[in-house]
Protein backbone atom coordinates (compact mmCIF):
# COMPACT_ATOMS: atom_id res chain seq x y z
CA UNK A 1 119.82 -98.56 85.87
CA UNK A 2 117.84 -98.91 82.70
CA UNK A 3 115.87 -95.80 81.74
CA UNK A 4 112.52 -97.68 80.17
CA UNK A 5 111.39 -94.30 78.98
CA UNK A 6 114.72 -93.79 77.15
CA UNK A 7 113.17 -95.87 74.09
CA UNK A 8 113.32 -93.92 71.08
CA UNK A 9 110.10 -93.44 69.17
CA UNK A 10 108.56 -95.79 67.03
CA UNK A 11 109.54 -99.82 66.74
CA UNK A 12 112.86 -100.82 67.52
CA UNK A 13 113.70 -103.32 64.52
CA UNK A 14 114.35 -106.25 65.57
CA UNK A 15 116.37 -108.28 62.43
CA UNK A 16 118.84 -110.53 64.25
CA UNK A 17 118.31 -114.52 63.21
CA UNK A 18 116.71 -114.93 66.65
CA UNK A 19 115.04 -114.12 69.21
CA UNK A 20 112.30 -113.34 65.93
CA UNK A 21 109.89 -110.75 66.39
CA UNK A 22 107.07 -111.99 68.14
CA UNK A 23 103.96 -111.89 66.72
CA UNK A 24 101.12 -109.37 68.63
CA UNK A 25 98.58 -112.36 69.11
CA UNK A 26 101.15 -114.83 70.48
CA UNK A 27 102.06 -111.97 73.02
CA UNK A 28 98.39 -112.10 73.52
CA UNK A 29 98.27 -115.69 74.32
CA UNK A 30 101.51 -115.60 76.54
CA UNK A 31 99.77 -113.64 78.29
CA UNK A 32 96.70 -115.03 79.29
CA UNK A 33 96.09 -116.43 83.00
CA UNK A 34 98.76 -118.74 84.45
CA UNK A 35 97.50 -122.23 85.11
CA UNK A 36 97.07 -125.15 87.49
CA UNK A 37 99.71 -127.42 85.83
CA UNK A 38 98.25 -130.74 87.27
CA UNK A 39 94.56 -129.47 86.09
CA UNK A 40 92.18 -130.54 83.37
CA UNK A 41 92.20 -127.56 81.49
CA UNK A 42 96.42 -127.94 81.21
CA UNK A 43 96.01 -131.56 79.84
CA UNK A 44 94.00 -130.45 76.81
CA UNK A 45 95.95 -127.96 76.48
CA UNK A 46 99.53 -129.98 76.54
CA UNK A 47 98.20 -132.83 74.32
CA UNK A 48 97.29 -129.97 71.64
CA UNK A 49 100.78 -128.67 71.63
CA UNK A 50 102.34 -131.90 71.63
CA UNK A 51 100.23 -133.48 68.46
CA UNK A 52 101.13 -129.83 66.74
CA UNK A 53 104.74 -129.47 67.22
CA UNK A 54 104.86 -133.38 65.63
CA UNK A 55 103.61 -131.88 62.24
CA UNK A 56 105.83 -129.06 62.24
CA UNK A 57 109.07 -131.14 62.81
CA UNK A 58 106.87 -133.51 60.41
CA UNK A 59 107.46 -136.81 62.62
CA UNK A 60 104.76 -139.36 64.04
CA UNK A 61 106.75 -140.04 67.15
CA UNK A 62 107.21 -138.47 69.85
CA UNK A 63 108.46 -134.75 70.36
CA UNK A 64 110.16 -133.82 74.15
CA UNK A 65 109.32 -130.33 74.72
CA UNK A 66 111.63 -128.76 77.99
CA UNK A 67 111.79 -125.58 79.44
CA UNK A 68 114.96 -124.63 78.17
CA UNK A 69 117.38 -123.00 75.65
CA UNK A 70 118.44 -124.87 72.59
CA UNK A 71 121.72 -125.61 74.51
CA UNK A 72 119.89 -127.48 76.97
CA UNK A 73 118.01 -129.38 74.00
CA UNK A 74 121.47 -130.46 72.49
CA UNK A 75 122.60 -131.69 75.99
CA UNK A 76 119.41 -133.98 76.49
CA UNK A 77 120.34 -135.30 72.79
CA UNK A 78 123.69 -136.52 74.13
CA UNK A 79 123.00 -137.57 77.41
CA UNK A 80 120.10 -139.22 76.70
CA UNK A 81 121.81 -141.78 73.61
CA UNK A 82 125.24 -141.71 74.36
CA UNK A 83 127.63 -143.26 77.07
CA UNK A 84 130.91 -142.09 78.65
CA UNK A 85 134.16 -142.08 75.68
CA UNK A 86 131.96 -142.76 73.26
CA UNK A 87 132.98 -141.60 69.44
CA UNK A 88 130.88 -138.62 67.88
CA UNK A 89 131.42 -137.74 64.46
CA UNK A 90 130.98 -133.49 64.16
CA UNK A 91 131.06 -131.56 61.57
CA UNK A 92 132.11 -128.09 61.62
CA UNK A 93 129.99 -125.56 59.98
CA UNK A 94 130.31 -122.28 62.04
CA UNK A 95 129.79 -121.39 65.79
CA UNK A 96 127.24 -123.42 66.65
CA UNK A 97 128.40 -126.74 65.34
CA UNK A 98 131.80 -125.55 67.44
CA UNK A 99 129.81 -124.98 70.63
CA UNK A 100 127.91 -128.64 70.13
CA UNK A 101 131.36 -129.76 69.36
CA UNK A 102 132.54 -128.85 72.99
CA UNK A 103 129.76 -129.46 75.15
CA UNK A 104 130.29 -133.29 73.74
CA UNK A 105 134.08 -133.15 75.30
CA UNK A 106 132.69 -131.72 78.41
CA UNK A 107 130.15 -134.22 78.75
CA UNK A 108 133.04 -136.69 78.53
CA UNK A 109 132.75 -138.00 74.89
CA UNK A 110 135.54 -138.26 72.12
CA UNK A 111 134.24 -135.79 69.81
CA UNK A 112 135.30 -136.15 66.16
CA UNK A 113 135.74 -133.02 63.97
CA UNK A 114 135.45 -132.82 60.27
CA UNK A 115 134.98 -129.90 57.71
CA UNK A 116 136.93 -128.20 54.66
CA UNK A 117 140.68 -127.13 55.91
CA UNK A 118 141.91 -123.64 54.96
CA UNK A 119 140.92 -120.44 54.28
CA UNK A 120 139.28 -118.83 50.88
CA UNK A 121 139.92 -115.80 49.18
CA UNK A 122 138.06 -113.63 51.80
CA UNK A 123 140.49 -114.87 54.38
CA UNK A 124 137.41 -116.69 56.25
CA UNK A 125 137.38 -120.16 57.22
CA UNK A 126 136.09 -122.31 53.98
CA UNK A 127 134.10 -124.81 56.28
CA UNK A 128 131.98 -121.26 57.46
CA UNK A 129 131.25 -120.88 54.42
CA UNK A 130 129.91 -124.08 52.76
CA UNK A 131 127.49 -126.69 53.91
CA UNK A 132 128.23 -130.54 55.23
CA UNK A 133 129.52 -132.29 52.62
CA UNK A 134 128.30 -135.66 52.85
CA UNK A 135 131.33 -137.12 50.61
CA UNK A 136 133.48 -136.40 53.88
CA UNK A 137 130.47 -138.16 56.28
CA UNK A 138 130.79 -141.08 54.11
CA UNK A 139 134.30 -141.27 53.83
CA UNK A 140 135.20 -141.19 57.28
CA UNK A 141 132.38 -143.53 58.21
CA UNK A 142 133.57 -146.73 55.59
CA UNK A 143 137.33 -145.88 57.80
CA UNK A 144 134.96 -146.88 60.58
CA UNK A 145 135.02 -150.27 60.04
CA UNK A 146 134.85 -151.42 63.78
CA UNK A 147 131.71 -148.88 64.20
CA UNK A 148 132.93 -146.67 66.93
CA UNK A 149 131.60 -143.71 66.18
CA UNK A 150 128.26 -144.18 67.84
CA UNK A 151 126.57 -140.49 66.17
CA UNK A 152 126.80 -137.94 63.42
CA UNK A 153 126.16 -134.49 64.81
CA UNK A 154 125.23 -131.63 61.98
CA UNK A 155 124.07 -128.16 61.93
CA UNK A 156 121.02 -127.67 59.96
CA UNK A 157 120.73 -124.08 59.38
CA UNK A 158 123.70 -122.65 60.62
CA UNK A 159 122.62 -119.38 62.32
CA UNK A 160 126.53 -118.25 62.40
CA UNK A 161 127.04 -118.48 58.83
CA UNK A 162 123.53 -118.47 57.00
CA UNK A 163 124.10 -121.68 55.46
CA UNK A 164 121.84 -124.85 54.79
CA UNK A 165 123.13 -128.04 55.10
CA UNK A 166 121.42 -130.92 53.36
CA UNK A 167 120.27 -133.47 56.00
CA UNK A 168 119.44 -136.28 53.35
CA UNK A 169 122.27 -135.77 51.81
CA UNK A 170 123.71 -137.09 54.95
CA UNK A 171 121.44 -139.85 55.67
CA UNK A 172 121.90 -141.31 52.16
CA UNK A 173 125.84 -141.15 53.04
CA UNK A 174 125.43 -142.49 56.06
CA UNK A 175 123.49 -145.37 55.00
CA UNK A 176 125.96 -145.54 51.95
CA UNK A 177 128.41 -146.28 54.20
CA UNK A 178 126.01 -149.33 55.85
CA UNK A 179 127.01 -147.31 59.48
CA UNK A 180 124.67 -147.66 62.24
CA UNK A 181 125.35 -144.64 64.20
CA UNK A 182 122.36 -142.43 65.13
CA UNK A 183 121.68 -138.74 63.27
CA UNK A 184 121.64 -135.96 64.78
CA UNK A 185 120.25 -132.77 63.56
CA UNK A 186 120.42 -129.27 65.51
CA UNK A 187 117.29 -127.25 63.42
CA UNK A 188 117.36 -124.49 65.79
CA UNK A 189 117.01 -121.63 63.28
CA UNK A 190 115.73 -123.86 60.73
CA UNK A 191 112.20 -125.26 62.07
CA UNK A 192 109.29 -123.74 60.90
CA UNK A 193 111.32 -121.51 58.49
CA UNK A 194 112.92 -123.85 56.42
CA UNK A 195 112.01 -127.13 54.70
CA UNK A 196 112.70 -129.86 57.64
CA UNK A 197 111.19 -133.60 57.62
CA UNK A 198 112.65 -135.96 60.62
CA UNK A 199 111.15 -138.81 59.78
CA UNK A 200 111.32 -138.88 55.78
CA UNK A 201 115.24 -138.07 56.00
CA UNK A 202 116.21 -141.01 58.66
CA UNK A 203 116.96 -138.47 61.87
CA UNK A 204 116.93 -139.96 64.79
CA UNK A 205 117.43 -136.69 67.02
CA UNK A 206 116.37 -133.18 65.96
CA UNK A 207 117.15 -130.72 68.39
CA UNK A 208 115.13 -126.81 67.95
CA UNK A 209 114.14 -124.16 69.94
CA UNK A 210 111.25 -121.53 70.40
CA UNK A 211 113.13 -118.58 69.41
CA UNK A 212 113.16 -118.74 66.13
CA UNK A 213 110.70 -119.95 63.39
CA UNK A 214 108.22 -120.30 65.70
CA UNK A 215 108.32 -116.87 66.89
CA UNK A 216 108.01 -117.35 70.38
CA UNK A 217 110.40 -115.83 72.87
CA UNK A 218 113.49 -118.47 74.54
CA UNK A 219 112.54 -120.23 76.91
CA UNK A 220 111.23 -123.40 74.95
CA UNK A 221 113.37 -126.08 73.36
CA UNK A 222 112.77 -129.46 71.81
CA UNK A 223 114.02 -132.96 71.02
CA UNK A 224 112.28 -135.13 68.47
CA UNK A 225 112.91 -138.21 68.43
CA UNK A 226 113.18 -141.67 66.31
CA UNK A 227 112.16 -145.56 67.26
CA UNK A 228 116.09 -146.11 66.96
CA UNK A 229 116.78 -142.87 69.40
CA UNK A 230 114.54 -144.12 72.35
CA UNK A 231 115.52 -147.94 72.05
CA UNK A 232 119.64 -146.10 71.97
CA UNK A 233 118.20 -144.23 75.14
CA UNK A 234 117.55 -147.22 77.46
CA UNK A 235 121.52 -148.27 77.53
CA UNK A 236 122.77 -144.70 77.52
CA UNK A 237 125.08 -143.91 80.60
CA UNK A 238 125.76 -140.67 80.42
CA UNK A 239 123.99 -139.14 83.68
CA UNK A 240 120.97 -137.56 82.92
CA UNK A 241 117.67 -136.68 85.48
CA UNK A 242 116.33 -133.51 84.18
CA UNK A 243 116.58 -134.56 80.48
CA UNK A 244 115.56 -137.91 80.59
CA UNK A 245 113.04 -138.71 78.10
CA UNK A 246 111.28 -142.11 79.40
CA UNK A 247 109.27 -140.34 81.86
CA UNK A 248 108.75 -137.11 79.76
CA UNK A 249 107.71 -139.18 77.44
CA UNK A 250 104.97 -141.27 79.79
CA UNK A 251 102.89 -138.23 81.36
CA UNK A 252 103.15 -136.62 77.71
CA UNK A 253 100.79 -139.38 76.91
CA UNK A 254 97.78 -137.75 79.07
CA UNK A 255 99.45 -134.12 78.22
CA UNK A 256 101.21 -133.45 81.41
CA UNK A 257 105.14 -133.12 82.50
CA UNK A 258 107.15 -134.64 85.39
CA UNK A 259 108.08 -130.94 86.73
CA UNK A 260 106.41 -127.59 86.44
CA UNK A 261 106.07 -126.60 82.65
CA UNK A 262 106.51 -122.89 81.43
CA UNK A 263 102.91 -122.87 81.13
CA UNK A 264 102.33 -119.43 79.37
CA UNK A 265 104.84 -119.71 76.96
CA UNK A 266 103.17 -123.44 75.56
CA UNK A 267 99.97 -121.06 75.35
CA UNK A 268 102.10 -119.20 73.16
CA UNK A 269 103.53 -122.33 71.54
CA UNK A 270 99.57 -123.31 70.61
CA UNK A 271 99.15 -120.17 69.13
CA UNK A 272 101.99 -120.31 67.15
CA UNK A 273 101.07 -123.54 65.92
CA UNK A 274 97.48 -122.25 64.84
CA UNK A 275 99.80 -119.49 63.24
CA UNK A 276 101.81 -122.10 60.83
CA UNK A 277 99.71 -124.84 60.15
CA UNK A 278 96.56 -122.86 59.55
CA UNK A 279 98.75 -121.31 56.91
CA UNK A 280 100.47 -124.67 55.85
CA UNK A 281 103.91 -125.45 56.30
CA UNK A 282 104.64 -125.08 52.52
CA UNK A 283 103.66 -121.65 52.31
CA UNK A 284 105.67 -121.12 55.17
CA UNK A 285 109.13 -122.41 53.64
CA UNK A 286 107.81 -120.54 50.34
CA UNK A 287 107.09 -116.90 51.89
CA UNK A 288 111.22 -117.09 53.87
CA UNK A 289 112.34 -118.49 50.51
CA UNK A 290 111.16 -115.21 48.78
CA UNK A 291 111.92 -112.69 51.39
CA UNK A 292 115.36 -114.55 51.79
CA UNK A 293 115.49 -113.91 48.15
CA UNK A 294 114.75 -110.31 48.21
CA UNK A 295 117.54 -109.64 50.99
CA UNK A 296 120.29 -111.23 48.63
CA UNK A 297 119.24 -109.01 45.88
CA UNK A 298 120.24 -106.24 48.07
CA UNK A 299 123.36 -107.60 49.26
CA UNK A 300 124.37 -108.63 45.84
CA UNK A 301 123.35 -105.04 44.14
CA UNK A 302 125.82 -103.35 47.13
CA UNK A 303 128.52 -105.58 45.33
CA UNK A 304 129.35 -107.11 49.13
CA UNK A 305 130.11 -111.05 49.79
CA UNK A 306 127.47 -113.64 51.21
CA UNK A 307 128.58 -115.56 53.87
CA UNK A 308 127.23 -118.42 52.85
CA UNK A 309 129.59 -119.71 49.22
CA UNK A 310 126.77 -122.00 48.36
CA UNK A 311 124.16 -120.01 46.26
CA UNK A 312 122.31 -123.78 46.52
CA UNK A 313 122.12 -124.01 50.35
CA UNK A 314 121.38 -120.33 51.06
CA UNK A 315 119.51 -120.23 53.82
CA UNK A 316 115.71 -118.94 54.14
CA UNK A 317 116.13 -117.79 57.43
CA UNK A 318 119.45 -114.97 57.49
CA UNK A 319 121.75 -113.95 55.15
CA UNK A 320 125.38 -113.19 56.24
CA UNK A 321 127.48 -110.21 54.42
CA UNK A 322 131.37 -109.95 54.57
CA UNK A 323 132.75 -106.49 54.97
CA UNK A 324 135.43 -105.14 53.34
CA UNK A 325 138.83 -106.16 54.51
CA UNK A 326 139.77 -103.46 57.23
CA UNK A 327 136.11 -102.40 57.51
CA UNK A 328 135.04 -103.77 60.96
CA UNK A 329 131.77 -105.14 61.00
CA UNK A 330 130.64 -104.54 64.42
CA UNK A 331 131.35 -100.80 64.54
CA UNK A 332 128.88 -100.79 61.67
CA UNK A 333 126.24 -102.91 63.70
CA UNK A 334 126.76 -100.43 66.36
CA UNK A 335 126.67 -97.29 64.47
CA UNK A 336 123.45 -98.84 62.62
CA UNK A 337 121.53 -99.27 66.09
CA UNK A 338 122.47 -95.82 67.49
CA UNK A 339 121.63 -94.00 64.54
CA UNK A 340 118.29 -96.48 63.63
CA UNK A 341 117.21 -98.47 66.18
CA UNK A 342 118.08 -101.23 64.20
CA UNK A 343 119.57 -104.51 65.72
CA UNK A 344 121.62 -106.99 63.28
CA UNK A 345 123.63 -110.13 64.69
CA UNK A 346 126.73 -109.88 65.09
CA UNK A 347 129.49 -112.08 63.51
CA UNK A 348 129.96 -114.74 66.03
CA UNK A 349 133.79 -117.04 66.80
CA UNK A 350 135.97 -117.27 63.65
CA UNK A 351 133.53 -114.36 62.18
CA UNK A 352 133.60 -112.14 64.76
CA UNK A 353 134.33 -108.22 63.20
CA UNK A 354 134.05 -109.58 59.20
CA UNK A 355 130.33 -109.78 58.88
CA UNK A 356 127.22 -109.04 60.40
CA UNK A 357 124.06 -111.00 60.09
CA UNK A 358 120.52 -110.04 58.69
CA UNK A 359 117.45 -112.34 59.98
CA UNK A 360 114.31 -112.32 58.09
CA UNK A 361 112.02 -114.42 60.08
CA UNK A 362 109.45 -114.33 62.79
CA UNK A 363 107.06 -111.40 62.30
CA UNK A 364 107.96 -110.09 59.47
CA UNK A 365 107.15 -108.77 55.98
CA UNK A 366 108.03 -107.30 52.50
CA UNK A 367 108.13 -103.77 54.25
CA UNK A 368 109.70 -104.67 57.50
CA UNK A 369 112.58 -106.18 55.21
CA UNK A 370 113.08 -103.27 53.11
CA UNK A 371 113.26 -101.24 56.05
CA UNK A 372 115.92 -102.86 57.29
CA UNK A 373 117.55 -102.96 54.33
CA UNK A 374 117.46 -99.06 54.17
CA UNK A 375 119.10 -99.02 57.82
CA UNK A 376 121.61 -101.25 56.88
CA UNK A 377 122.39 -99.15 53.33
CA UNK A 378 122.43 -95.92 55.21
CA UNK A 379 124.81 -97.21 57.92
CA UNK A 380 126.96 -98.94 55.09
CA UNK A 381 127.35 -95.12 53.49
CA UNK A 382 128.20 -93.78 56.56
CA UNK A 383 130.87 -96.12 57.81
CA UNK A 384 132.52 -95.27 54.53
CA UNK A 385 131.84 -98.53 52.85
CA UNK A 386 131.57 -97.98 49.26
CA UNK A 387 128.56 -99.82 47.48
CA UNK A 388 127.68 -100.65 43.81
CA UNK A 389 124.04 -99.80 44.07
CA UNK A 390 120.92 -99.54 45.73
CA UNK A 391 120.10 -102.63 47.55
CA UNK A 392 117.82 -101.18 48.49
CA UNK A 393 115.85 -100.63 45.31
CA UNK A 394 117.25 -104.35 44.49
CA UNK A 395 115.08 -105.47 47.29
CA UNK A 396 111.94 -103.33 46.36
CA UNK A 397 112.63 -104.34 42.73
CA UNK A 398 112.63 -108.08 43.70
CA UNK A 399 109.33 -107.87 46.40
CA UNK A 400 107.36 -106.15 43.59
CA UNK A 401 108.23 -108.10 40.35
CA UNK A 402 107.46 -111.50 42.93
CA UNK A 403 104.25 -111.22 44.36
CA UNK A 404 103.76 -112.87 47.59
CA UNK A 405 101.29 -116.15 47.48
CA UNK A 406 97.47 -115.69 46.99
CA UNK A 407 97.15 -117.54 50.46
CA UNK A 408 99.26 -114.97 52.16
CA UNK A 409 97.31 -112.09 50.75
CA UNK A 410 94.02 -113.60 51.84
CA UNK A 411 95.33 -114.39 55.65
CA UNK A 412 96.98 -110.91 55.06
């Protein structure tokens, strides 16, 4: 039985890429009185959230919001535009891409999987460790010449890996190859954290969750969706009740649902949105840019490995660190929380016991981060791991020399 009053003192640091910390005020609004679902006072309410999350994924069409995990979100992408055998180009960037990957051959499509082959010099997989390259996209797309392949599924911000793929990169490639199947984008860790524009780069689908950026707890996930997506959806055979966007879509339009919403957690949601568009989306890719930046300082001054290979898709969101051969990763996660109260991811399918993952999103700041870091530094001592300096003073070095944003000081 769980002992609630076994909590040691103090926060528990929360600094896995997801669940975020949850802000106090969107508690606050979670909170609040449930709701007659069918009333007045929910339409207002549901038409608010809807218009906001449309500027967040930066889209003027429409945005299905279920009551779901991100898993469920990339099921209602599939079954929703895609029919029985049909060809999906994948590409593999880490876990999640995998886990997309084979959902699509349960749901009885002919999934497609691409990436770099081999191994690097750390012994991981070299496709965990780099972004989509849209060369290979293209390539395999002009082979295509009878235009089976009916979607491109990518990984935007990898949460396995820390690693940002470019998604116009992939459009341009795509259209490049003058293909016509439909984009899809899975921006569960990236929304609201990381520079994301359906409409400008040509996605069709973007899949995303509450979890993450928007620093709400699970329970919340989302498709967005293009012209091309919803005409796609009306000859789509693959069953589908639940998910089905036409009539999510319709009572949308007067801000209600065909089934009973999570009510509290969209009062959350509309909080959150006050949260990042009050503060403007580009200050909001700009403040995870520099705290992602402060967190590599560290891991770079310990003289460890990034996961992510790409110093020009790092992502904004978490950074991944390779342990030493031999050195495994999780008893250090686990020795970390016991002796700190301090939760990291773990490393997650081909990853699993070579590196641990660091988020630095949600309800966060410049202190919260070096804390962390100073959990993470003392747990790296005491597993034995030996390290080439302070990252700690790399991150406090970083924070102080780049100030944070005059907005953020005066919402501060």
């Amino acid at each position: 039985m769980l002992q609630l009053d076994s909590h040691p003192t103090g926060r528990h640091f929360l600094q896995i890429p997801g669940p975020s910390p949850v802000p106090e005020r969107i508690l606050r609004a979670i909170s609040l009185p449930t709701i007659d679902h069918r009333g007045p006072e929910f339409g207002v309410l549901g038409l608010k959230v809807l218009a906001g999350i449309r500027q967040v994924f930066q889209t003027r069409h429409p945005v299905v919001i279920y009551p779901a995990s991100g898993t469920g979100a990339w099921e209602a992408a599939l079954s929703n535009t895609l029919s029985a055998g049909d060809a999906v180009l994948m590409y593999e960037t880490g876990h999640f891409a995998t886990l997309w990957q084979k959902m699509a051959l349960r749901l009885g499509l002919a999934p497609e999987f691409i990436g770099l082959p081999g191994t690097d010099e750390t012994g991981l997989p070299r496709s965990w460790r780099h972004g989509v390259q849209a060369d290979l996209v293209e390539a395999r797309l002009r082979e295509d010449g009878g235009h089976r392949i009916k979607a491109v599924c990518v990984v935007h911000n990898e949460t396995s890996t820390g690693v940002t793929s470019d998604i116009a990169a992939v459009r341009r490639a795509m259209d490049a190859a003058g293909h016509p199947a439909l984009l899809m984008v899975d921006s569960i860790s990236g929304l609201a954290s990381a520079d994301y524009r359906h409409d400008e780069w040509g996605v069709d689908v973007t899949v995303s969750g509450s979890q993450k950026g928007l620093m709400l707890p699970p329970g919340i996930s989302f498709n967005a969706l293009s012209p091309k997506a919803m005409e796609a959806s009306k000859t789509a055979t693959l069953p589908k009740a639940f998910w089905a966007w036409d009539e999510i879509v319709e009572m949308n339009a007067s801000g209600y649902w065909p089934y009973t919403p999570n009510t509290n957690l969209l009062y959350g949601l509309s909080e959150s949105l006050d949260m990042l568009l009050g503060e403007g989306l580009e200050q909001v890719f700009a403040r995870h840019q520099r705290w992602a930046a402060g967190v590599r300082a560290a891991v770079q001054a310990w003289g460890l490995p990034i996961q992510c290979a790409e110093a020009s898709v790092y992502s904004p969101v978490l950074t991944g660190v390779i342990t030493p051969q031999g050195v495994d990763a999780d008893a250090i996660r686990r020795l970390i929380h016991e002796r700190f109260d301090l939760s990291l991811g773990t490393g997650l399918g081909k990853l699993k016991g070579r590196m641990f993952r660091m988020g630095h999103l949600g309800d966060s700041n410049d202190l919260t981060l070096v804390a962390m870091l100073a959990g993470v530094e003392m747990g790296l001592k005491l597993a034995g791991v030996k390290l080439a300096a302070s990252g700690v003073a790399a991150a406090m070095e970083h924070f102080s020399r780049h100030a944070a944003p005059m907005a953020l000081k005066k919402a501060a």
